[in-house]
PDB file of N, CA and C in Angstrom:
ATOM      1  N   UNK A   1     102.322  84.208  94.976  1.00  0.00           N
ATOM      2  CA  UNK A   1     102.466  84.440  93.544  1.00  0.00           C
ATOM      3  C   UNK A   1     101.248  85.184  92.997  1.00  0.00           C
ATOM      4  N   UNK A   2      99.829  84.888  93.422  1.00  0.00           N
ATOM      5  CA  UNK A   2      99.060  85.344  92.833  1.00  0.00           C
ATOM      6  C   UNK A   2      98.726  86.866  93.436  1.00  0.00           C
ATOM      7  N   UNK A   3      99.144  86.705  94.831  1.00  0.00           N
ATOM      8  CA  UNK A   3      98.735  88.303  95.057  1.00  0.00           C
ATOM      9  C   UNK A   3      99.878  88.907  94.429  1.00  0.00           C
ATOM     10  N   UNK A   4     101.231  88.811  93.977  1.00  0.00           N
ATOM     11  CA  UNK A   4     101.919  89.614  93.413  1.00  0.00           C
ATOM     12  C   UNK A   4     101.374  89.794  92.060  1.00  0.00           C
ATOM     13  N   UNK A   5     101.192  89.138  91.427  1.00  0.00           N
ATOM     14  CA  UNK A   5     100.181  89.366  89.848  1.00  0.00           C
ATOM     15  C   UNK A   5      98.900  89.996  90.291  1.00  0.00           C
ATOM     16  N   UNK A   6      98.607  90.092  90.897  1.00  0.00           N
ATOM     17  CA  UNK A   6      96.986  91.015  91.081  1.00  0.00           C
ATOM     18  C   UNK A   6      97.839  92.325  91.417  1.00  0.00           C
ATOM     19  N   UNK A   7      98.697  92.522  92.237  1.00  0.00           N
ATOM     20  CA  UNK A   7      98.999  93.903  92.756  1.00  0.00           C
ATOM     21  C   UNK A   7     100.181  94.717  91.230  1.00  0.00           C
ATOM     22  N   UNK A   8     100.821  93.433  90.771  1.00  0.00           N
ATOM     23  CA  UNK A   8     101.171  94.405  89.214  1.00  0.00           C
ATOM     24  C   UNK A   8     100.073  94.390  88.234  1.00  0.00           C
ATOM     25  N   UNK A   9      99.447  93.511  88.148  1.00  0.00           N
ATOM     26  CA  UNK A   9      98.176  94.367  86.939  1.00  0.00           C
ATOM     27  C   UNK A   9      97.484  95.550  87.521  1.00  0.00           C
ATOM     28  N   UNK A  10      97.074  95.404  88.780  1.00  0.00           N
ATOM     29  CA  UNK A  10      96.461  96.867  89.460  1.00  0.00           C
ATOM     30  C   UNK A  10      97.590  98.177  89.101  1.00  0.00           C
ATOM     31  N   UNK A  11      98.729  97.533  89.819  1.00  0.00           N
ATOM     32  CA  UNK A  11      99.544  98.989  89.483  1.00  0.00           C
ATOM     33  C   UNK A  11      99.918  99.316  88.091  1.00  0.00           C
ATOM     34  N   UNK A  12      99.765  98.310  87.041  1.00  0.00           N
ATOM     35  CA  UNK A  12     100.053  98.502  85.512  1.00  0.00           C
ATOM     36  C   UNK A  12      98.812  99.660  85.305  1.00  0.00           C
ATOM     37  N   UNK A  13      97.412  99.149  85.783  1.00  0.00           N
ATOM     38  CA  UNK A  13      95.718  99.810  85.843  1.00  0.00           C
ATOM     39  C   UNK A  13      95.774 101.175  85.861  1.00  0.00           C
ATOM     40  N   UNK A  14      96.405 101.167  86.949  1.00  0.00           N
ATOM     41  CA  UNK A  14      97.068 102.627  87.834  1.00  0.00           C
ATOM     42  C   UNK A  14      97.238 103.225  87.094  1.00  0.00           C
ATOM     43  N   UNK A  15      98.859 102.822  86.614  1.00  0.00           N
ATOM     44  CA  UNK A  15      99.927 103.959  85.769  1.00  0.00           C
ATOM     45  C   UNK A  15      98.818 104.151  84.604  1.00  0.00           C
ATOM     46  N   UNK A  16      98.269 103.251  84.129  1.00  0.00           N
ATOM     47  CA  UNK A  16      97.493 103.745  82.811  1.00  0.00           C
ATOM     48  C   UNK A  16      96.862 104.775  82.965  1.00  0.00           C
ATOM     49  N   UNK A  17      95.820 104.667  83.879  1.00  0.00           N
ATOM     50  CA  UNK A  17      94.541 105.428  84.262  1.00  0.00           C
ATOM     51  C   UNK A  17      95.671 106.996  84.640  1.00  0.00           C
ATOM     52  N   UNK A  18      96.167 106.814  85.005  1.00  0.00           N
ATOM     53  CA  UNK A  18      97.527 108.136  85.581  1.00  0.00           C
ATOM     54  C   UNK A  18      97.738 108.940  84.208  1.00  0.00           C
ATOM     55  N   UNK A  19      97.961 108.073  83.435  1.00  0.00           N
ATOM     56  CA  UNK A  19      99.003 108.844  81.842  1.00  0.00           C
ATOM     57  C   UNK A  19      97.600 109.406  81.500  1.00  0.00           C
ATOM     58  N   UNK A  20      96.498 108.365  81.631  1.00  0.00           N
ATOM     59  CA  UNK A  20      95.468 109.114  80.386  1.00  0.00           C
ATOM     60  C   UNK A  20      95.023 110.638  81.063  1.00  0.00           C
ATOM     61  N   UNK A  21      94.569 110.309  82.553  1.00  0.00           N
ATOM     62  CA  UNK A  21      94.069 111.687  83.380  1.00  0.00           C
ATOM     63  C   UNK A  21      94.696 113.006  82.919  1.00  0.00           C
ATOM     64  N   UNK A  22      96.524 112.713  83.019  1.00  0.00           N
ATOM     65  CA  UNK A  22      97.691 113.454  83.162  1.00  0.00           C
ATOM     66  C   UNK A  22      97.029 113.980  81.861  1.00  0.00           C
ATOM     67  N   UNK A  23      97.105 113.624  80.738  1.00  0.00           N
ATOM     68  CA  UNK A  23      97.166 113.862  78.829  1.00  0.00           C
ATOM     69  C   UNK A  23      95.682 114.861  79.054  1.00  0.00           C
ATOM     70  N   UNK A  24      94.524 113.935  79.597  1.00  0.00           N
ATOM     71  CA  UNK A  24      93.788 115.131  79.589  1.00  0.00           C
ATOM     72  C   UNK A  24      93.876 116.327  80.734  1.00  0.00           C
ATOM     73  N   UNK A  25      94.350 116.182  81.511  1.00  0.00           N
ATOM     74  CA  UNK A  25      94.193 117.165  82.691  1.00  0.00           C
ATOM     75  C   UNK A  25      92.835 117.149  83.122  1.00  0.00           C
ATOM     76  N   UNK A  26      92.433 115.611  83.473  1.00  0.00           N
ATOM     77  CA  UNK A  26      91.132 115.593  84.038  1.00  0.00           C
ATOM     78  C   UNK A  26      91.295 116.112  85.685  1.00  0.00           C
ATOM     79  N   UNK A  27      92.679 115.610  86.299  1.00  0.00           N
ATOM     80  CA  UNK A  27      92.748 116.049  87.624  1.00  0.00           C
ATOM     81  C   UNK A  27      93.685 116.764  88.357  1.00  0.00           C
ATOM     82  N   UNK A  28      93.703 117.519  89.340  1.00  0.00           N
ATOM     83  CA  UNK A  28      94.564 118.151  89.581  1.00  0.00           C
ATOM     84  C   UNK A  28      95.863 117.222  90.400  1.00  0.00           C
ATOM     85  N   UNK A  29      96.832 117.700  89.991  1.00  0.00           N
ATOM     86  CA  UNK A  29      97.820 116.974  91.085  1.00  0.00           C
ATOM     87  C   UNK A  29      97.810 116.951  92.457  1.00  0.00           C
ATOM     88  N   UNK A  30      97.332 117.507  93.135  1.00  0.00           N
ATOM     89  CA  UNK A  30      96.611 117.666  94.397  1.00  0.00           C
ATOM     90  C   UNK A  30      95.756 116.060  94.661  1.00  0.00           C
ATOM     91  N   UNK A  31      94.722 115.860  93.374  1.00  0.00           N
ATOM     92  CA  UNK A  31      94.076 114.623  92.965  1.00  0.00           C
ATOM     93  C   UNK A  31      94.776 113.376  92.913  1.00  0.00           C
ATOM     94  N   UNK A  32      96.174 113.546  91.959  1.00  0.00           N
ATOM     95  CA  UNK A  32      96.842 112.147  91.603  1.00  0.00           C
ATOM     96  C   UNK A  32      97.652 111.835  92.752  1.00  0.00           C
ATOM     97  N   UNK A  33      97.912 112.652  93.794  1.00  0.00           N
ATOM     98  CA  UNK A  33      98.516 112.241  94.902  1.00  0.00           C
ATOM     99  C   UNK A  33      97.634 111.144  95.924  1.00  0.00           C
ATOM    100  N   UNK A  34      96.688 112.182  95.884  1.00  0.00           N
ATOM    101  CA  UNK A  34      95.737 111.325  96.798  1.00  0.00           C
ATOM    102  C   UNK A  34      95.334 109.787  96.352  1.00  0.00           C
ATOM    103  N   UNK A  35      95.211 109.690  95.061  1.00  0.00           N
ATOM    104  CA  UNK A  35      95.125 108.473  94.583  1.00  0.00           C
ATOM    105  C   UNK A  35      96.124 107.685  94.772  1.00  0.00           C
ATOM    106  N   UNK A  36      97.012 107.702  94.786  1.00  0.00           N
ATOM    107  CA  UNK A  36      98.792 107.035  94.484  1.00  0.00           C
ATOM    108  C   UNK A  36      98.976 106.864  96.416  1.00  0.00           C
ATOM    109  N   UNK A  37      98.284 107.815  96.897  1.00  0.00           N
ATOM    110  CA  UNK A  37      98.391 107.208  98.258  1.00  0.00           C
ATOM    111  C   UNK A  37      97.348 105.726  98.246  1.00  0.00           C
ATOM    112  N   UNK A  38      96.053 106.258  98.089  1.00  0.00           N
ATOM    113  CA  UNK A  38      95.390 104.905  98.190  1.00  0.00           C
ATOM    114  C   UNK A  38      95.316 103.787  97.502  1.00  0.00           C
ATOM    115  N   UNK A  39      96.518 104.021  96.523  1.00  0.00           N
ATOM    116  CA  UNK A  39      96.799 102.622  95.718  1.00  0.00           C
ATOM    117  C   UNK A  39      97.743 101.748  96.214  1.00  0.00           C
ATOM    118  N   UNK A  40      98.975 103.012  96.895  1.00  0.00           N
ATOM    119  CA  UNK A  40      99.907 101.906  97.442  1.00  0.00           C
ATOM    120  C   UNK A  40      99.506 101.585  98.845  1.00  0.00           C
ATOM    121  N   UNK A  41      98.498 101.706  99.626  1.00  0.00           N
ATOM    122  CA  UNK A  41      97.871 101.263 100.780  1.00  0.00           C
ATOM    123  C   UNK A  41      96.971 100.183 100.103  1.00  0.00           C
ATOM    124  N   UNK A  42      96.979  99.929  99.014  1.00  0.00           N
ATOM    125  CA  UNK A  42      96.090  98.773  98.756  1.00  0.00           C
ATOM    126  C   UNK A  42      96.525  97.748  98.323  1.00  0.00           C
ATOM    127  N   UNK A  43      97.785  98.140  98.167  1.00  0.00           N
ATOM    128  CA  UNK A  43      99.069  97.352  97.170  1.00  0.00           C
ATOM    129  C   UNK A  43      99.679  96.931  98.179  1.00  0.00           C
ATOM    130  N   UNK A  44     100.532  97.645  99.404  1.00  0.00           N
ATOM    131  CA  UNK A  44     100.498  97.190 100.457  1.00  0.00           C
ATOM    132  C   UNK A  44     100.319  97.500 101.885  1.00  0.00           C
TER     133      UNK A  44
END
């Protein structure tokens, strides 16, 4: 139970940190891939 609540607030963390980057175009998509790989390798 609790690692499933740690791994949806992380991925809630995620998507946030995702929308705000996206709005500014802090990173390239090239960037948000690579991230979204090492989130769901951490997720599971």
């Amino acid at each position: 139970m609790n690692k499933v609540m740690t791994s949806m607030i992380a991925f809630g963390v995620g998507m946030a940190a995702y929308n705000v980057a996206q709005r500014n175009n802090m990173m390239s998509a090239r960037n948000m891939r690579k991230i979204q790989k090492k989130v769901k390798r951490a997720i599971f």
